[in-house]
Protein backbone atom coordinates (compact mmCIF):
# COMPACT_ATOMS: atom_id res chain seq x y z
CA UNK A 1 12.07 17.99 -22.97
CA UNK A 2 9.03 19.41 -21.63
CA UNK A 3 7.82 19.52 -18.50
CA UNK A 4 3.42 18.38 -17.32
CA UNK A 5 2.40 15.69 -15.53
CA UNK A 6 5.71 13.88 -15.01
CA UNK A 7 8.00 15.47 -12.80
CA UNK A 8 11.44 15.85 -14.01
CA UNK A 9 14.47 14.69 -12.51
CA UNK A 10 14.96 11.91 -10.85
CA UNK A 11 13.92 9.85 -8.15
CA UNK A 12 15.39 9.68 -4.02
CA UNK A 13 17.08 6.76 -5.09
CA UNK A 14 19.11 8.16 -8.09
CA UNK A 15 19.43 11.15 -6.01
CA UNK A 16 21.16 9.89 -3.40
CA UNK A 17 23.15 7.54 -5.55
CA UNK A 18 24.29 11.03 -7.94
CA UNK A 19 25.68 12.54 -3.76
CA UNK A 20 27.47 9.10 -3.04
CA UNK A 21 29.26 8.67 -6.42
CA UNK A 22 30.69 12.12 -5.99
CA UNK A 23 31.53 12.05 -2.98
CA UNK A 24 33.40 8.68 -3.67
CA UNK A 25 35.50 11.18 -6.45
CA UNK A 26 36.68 13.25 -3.84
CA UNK A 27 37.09 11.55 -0.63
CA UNK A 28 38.98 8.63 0.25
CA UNK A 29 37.29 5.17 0.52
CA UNK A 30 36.76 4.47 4.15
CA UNK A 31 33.44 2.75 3.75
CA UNK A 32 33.37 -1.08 2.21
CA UNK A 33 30.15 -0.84 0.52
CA UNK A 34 29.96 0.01 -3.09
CA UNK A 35 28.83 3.84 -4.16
CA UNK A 36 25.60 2.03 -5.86
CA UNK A 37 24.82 0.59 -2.11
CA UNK A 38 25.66 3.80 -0.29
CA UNK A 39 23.40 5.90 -2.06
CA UNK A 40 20.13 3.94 -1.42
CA UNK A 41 17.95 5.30 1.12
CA UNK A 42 17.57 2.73 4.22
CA UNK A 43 14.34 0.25 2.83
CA UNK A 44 11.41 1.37 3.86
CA UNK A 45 10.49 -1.75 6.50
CA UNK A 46 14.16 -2.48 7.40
CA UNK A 47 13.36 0.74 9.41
CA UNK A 48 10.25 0.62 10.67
CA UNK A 49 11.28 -3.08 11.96
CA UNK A 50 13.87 -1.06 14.03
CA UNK A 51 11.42 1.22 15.82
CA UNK A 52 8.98 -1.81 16.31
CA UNK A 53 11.76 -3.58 18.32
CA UNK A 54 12.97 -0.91 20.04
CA UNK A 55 9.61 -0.25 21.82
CA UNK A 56 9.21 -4.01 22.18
CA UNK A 57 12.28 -4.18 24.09
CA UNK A 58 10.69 -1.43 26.02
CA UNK A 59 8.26 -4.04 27.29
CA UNK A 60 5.72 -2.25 25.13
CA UNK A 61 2.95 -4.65 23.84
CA UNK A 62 2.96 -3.72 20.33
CA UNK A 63 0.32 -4.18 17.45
CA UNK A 64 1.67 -3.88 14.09
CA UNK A 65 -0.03 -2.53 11.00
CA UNK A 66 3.00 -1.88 8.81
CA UNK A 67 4.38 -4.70 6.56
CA UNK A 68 1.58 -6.91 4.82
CA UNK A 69 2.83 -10.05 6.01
CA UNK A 70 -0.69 -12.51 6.37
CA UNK A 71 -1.29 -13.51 9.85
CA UNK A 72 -3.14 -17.13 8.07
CA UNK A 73 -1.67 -20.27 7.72
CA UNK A 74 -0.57 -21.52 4.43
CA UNK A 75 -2.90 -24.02 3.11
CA UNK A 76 -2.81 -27.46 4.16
CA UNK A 77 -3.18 -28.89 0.68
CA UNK A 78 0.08 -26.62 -0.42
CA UNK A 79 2.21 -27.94 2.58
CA UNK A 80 0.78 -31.38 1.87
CA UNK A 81 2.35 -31.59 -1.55
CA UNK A 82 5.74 -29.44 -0.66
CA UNK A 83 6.38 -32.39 2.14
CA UNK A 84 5.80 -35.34 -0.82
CA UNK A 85 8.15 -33.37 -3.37
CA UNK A 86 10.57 -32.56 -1.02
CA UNK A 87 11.44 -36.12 -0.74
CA UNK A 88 11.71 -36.91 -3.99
CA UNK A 89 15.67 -37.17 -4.74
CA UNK A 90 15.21 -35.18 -8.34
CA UNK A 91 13.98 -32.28 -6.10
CA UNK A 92 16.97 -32.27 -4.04
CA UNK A 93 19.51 -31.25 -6.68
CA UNK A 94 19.94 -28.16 -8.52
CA UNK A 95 16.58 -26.20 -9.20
CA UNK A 96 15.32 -26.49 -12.88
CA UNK A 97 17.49 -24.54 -15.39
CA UNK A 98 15.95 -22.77 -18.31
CA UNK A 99 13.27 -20.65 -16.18
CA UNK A 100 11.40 -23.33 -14.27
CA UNK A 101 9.74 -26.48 -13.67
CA UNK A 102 7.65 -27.27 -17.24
CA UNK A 103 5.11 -28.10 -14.21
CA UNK A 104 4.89 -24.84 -12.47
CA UNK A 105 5.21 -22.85 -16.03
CA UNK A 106 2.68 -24.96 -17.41
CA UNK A 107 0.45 -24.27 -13.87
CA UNK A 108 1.19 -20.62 -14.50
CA UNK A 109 -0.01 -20.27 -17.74
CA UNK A 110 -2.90 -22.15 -17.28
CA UNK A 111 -4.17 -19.72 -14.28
CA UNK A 112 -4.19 -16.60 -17.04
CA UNK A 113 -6.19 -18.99 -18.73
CA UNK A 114 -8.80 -19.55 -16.66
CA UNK A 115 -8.64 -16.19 -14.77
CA UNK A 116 -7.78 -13.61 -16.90
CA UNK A 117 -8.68 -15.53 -20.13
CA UNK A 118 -5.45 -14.54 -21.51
CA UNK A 119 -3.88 -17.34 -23.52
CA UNK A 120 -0.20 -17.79 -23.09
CA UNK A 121 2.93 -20.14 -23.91
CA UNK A 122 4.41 -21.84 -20.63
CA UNK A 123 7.83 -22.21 -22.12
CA UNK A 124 7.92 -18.68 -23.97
CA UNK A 125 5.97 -16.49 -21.94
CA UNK A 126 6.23 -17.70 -18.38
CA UNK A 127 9.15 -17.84 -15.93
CA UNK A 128 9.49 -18.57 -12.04
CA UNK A 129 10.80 -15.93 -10.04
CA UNK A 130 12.14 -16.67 -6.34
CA UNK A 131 9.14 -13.96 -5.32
CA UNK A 132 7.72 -11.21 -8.03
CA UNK A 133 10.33 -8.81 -5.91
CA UNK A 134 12.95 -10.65 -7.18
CA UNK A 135 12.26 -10.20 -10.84
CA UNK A 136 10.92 -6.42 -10.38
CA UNK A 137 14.40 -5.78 -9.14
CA UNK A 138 16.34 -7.75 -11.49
CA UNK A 139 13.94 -6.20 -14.77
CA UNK A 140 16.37 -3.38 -15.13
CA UNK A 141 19.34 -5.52 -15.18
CA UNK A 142 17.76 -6.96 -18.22
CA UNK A 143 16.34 -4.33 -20.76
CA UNK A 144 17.61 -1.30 -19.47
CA UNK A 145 21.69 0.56 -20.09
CA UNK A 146 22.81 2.50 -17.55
CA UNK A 147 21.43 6.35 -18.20
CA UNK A 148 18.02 4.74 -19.34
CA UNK A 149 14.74 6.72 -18.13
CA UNK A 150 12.24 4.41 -15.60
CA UNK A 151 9.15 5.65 -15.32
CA UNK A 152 7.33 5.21 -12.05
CA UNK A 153 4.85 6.25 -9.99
CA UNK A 154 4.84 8.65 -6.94
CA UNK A 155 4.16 7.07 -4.60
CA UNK A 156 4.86 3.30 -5.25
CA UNK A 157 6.47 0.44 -4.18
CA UNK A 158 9.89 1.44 -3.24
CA UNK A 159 11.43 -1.69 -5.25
CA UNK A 160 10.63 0.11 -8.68
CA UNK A 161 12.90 2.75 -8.02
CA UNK A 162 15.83 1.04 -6.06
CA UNK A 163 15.71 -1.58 -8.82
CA UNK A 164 16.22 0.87 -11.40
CA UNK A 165 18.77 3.16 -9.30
CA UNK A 166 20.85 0.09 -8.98
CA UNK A 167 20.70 -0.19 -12.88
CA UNK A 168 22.57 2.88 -13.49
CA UNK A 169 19.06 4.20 -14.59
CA UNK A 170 17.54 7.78 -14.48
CA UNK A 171 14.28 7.51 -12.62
CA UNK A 172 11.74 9.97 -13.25
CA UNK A 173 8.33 9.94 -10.95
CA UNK A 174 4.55 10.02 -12.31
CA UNK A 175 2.62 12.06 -10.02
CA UNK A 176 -0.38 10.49 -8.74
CA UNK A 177 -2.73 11.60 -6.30
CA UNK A 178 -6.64 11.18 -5.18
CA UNK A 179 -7.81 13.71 -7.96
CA UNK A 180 -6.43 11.22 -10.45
CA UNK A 181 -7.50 7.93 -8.30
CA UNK A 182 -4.02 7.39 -7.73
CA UNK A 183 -3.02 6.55 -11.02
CA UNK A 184 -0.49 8.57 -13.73
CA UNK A 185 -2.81 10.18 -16.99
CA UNK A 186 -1.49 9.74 -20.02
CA UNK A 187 -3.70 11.77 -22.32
CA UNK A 188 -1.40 14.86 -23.91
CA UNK A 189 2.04 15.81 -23.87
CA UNK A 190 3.97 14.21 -21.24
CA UNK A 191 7.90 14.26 -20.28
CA UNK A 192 10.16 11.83 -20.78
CA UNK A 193 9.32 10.25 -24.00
CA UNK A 194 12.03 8.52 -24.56
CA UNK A 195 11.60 6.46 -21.53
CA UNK A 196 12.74 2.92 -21.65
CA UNK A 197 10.76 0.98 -19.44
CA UNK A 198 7.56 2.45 -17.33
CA UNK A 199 6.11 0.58 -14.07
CA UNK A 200 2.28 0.58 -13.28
CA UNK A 201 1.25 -1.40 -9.97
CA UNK A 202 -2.96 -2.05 -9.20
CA UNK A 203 -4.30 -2.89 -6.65
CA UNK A 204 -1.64 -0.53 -5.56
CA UNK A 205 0.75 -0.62 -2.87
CA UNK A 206 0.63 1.41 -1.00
CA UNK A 207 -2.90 3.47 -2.20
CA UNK A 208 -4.87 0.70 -2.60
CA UNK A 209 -6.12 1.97 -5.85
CA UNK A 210 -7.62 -0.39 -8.61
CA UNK A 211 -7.34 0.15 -12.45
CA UNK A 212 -9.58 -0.96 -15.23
CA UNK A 213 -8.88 -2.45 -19.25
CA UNK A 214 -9.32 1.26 -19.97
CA UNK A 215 -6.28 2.45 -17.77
CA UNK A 216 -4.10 -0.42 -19.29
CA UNK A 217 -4.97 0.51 -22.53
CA UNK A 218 -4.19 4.00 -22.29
CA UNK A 219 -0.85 3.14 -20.82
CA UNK A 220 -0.27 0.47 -23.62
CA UNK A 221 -1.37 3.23 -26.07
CA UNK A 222 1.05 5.73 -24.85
CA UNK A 223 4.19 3.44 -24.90
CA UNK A 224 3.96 2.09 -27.99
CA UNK A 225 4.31 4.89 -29.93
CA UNK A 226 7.62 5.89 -27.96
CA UNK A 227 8.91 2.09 -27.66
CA UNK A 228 8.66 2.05 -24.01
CA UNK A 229 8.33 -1.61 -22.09
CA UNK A 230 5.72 -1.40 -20.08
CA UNK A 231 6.10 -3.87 -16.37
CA UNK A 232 2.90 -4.75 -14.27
CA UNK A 233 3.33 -5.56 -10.56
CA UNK A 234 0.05 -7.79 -10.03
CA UNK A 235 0.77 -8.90 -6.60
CA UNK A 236 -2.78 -8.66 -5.56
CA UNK A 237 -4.82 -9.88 -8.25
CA UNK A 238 -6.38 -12.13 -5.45
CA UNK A 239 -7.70 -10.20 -2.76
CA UNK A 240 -10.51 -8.44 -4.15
CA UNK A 241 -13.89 -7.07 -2.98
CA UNK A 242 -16.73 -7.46 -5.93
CA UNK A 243 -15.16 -6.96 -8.90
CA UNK A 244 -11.81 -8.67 -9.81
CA UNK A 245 -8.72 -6.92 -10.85
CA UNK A 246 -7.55 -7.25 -14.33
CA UNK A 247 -4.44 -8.17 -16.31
CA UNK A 248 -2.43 -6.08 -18.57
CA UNK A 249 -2.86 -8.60 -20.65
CA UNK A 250 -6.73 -8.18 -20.69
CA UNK A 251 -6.50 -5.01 -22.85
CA UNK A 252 -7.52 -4.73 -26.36
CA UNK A 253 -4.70 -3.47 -27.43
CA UNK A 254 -2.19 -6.12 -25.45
CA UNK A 255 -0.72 -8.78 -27.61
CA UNK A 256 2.24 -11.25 -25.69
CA UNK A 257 3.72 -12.36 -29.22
CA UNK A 258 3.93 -8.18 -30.68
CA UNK A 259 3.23 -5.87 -27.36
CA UNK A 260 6.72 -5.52 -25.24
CA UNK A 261 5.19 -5.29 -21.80
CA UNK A 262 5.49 -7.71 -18.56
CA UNK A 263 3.79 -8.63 -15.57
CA UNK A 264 4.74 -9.92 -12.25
CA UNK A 265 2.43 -12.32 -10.23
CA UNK A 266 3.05 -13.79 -6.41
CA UNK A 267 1.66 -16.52 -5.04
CA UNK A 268 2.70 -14.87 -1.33
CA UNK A 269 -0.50 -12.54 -0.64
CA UNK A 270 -3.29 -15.16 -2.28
CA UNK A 271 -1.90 -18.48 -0.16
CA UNK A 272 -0.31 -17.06 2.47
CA UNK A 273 3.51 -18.22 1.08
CA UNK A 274 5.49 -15.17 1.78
CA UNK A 275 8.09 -16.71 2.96
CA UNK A 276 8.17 -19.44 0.45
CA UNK A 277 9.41 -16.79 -2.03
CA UNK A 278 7.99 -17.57 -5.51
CA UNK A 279 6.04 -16.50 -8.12
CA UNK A 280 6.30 -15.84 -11.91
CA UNK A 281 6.25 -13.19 -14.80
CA UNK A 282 4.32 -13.52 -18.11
CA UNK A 283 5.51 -11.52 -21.01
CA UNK A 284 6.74 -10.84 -24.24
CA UNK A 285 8.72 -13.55 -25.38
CA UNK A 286 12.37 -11.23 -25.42
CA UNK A 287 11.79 -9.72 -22.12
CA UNK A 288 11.17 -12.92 -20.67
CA UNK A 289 14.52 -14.36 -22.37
CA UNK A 290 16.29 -11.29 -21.36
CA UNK A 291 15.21 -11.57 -17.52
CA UNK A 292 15.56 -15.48 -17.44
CA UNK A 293 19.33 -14.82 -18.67
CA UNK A 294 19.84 -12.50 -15.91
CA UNK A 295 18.86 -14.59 -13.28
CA UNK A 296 20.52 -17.88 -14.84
CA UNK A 297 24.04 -16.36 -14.24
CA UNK A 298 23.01 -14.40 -10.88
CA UNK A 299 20.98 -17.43 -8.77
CA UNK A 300 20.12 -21.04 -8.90
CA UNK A 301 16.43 -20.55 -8.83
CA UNK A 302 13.69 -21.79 -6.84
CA UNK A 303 13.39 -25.00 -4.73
CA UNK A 304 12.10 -27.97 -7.33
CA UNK A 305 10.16 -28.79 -3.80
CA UNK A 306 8.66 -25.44 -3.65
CA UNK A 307 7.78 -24.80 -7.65
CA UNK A 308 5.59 -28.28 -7.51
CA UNK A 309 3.66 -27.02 -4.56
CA UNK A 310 2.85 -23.68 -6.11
CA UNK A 311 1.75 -24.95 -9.19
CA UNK A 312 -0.79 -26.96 -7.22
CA UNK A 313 -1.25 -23.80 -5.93
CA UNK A 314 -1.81 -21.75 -8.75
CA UNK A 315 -4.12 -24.93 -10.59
CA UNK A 316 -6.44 -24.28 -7.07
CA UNK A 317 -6.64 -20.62 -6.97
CA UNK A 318 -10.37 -20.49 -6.51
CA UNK A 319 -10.55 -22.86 -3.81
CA UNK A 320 -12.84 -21.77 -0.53
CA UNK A 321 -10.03 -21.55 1.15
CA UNK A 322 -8.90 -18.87 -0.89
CA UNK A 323 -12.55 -16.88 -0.93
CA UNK A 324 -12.38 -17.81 3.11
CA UNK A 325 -9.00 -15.32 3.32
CA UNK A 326 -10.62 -12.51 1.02
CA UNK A 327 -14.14 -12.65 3.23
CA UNK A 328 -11.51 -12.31 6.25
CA UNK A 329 -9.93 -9.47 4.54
CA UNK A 330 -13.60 -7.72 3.93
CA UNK A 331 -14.23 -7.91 7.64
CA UNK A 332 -11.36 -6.36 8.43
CA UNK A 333 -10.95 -4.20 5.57
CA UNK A 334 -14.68 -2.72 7.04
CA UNK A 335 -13.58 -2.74 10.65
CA UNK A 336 -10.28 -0.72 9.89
CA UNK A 337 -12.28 2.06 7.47
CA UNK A 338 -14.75 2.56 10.56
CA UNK A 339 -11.89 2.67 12.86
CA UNK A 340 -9.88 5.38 11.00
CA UNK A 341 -12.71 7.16 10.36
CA UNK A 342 -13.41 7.01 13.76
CA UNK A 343 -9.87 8.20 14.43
CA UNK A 344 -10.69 11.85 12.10
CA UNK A 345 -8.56 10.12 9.51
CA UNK A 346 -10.07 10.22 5.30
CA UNK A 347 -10.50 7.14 4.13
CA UNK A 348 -11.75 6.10 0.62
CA UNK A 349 -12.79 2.13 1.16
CA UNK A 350 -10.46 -0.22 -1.28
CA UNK A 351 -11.32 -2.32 -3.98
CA UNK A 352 -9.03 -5.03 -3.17
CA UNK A 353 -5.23 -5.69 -1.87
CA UNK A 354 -5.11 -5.80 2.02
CA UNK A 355 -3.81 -1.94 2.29
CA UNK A 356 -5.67 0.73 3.88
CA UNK A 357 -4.52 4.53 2.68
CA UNK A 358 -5.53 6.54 4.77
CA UNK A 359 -5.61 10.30 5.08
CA UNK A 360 -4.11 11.71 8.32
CA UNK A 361 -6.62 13.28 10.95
CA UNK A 362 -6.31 17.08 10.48
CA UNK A 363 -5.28 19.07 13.52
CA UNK A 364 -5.20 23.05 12.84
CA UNK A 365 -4.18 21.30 9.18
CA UNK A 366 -3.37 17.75 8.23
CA UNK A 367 -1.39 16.30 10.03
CA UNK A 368 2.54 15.07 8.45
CA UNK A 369 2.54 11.46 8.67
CA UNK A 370 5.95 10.79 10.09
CA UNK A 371 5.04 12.39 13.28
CA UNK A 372 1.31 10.66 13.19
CA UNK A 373 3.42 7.00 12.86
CA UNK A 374 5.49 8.35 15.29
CA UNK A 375 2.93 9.12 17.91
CA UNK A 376 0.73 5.63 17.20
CA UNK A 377 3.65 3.94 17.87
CA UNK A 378 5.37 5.72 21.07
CA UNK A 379 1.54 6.92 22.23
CA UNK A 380 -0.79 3.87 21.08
CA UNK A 381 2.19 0.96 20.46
CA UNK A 382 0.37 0.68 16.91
CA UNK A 383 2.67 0.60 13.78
CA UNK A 384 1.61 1.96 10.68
CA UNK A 385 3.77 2.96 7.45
CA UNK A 386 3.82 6.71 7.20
CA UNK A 387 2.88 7.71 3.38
CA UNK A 388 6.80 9.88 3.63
CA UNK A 389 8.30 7.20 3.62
CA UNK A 390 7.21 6.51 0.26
CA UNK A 391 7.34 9.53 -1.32
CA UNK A 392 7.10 13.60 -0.70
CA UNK A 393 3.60 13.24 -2.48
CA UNK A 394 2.59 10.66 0.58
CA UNK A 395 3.30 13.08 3.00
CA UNK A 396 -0.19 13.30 4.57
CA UNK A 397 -1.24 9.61 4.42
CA UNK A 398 -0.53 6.43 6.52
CA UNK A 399 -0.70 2.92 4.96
CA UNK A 400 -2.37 0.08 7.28
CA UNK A 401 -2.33 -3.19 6.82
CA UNK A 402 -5.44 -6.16 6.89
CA UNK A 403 -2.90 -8.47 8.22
CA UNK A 404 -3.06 -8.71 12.16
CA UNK A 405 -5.88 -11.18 13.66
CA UNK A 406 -9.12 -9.39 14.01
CA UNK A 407 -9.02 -9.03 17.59
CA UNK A 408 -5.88 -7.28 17.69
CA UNK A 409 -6.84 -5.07 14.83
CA UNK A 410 -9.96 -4.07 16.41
CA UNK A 411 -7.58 -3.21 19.64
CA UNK A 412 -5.45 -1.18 17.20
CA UNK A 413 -8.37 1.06 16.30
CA UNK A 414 -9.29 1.39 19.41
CA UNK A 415 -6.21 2.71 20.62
CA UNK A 416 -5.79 5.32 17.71
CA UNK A 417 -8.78 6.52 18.49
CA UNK A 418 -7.77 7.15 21.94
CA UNK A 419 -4.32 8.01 21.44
């Protein structure tokens, strides 16, 4: 196998999980918690949560700008219809078996219709997910073996990796960086061909980026002459600027009944539901079946209640209400750039998603960004995700988030630019 733009070996996950399962060999068992569980890293905001209540506790008054969590209400017409179907006595049994309400499928497929233009069958195609984590984490339980290659890239989503790492899976990281506007290449020879599954998230957490039909093409291209699945995280197809992200399913060369690809969608970001946990995947009709049978024998599924009010949801995704929350993220989104601009830190303005990645201020040399977070927060009381934490290759960049109320935000900049 040779080595270019993917690194080889494997990911922090798999890393850690190759010490633990050793060490389980030779040492006795004193610890309760599987070898797979030991050797995952602590999750990225399970720790930062820590050090945010720590210095609350401190009597510190704290602004955070670390997990995307929207500050807005959810919107009346959602919680309207949740409180009428939760009183229905067919929504208070068992959740819908078989991948979902024929409502919220049908809902689901009919939003690719009119957004993407991407025709799709609701029964086939389409399943609920109790959040798109939930399926992005469960994906490898479904098409992968254990000793499989996953592709992903570096840095991402830390879910990708964990998900795959808990799947007995060999992860192997696509280098991106600003050169390549965050996003892998995949013209020439490239390692790990016989990879069998390959992750792409844009708008990108946590850089932001966007992608074109022309990037999913090229991906599509590439794994389909080495029978790769390719999975799209399309959490914030939503929250755009000007121009509106695409679909995988947009390309040319993307075809649900032949193409073995996937995407993820979440209604959390767009109607302010995160805690509602749901949303859905659209794919090939296999990988669908192969996920759906996963989850039928590991959960219940998602509240009847809560699948009826996201498919009104998803049939009144261009509501003002909706354009309201992305002219809200604009404003802040140009308030933040000035601010960490202001600051001395590098900022290339987003296309969409409510991230800010942001280049730390140099300082004889740029600064790491564990020990930038570190000083916002015990300095300035302002949280921000240090790009580390995500990967090596994130070393020098924070990752803000759009989600605090204006006013505090504004505070927030002022005090890193003071700190």
């Amino acid at each position: 196998m040779s080595r270019s733009r993917f690194e080889p070996g494997v990911g922090a996950a798999a890393r850690h999980m190759n010490r633990a399962m050793t060490a389980t060999e030779t040492t006795p068992r004193t610890d309760l918690r599987s070898s797979r569980l030991r050797a995952l890293p602590p999750f990225l905001f399970d720790e930062i949560d820590r050090k945010k209540r720590e210095r609350l506790a401190a009597g510190a008054d704290v602004i955070n700008l670390g997990v995307g969590d929207p500050d807005q209400p959810t919107p009346a017409f959602i919680i309207e219809e949740m409180n009428r179907a939760m009183r229905e006595p067919v929504n208070q049994q068992y959740p819908a078996v078989g991948g979902g309400l024929r409502v919220f499928r049908e809902a689901a497929a009919e939003f690719m219709r009119r957004r993407f233009g991407v025709v799709v069958d609701p029964v086939r195609h389409v399943l609920c997910l109790t959040g798109s984590k939930d399926g992005i984490a469960h994906l490898p339980w479904a098409v992968t073996n254990p000793g499989d290659t996953v592709l992903v890239p570096d840095p991402a989503y830390p879910v990708y990796e964990i998900g795959a790492a808990l799947a007995g899976c060999r992860v192997v990281r696509m280098p991106v960086g600003r050169e390549t506007g965050w996003k892998p290449r995949f013209d020439g020879e490239l390692a790990a061909d016989g990879a069998r599954l390959l992750w792409v998230n844009y708008p990108s957490n946590p850089t932001a980026a966007s992608a074109d039909r022309a990037f999913y093409e090229s991906v599509l291209g590439w794994a389909a002459s080495r029978g790769t699945i390719v999975a799209s995280d399309l959490a914030y197809s939503e929250l755009y600027d000007a121009d509106k992200p695409v679909s995988l399913w947009e390309a040319r060369n993307a075809d649900v009944e032949r193409t073995p690809a996937v995407e993820f969608h979440s209604l959390s970001k767009t109607f302010n539901m995160t805690g509602w946990r749901i949303g859905f995947a659209v794919g090939h009709a296999r990988i669908i079946g192969a996920l759906q049978e996963v989850k039928s024998n590991v959960d219940s599924g998602t509240f009847n209640a809560i699948q009826v009010a996201g498919a009104l949801a998803l049939r009144r995704f261009d509501d003002p209400i909706v354009e309201r929350t992305r002219a809200l993220y604009r404003e802040r989104r140009t308030l933040a750039v000035a601010g960490l601009r202001a600051a001395g830190c590098q900022v290339d303005v987003p296309d969409a998603g409510f991230f800010i990645w942001a280049r730390c201020p140099e300082s004889g040399g740029v600064r790491d960004s564990m020990g930038y977070a570190a000083d916002l927060l015990e300095r300035a009381d302002v949280v921000v995700v240090p790009g580390a934490g995500f990967s090596e290759r994130g070393r020098e960049y924070i990752r803000v988030s759009l989600t605090s109320p204006t006013g505090r935000l504004a505070e927030a900049m002022e005090r890193i630019q003071n700190q």
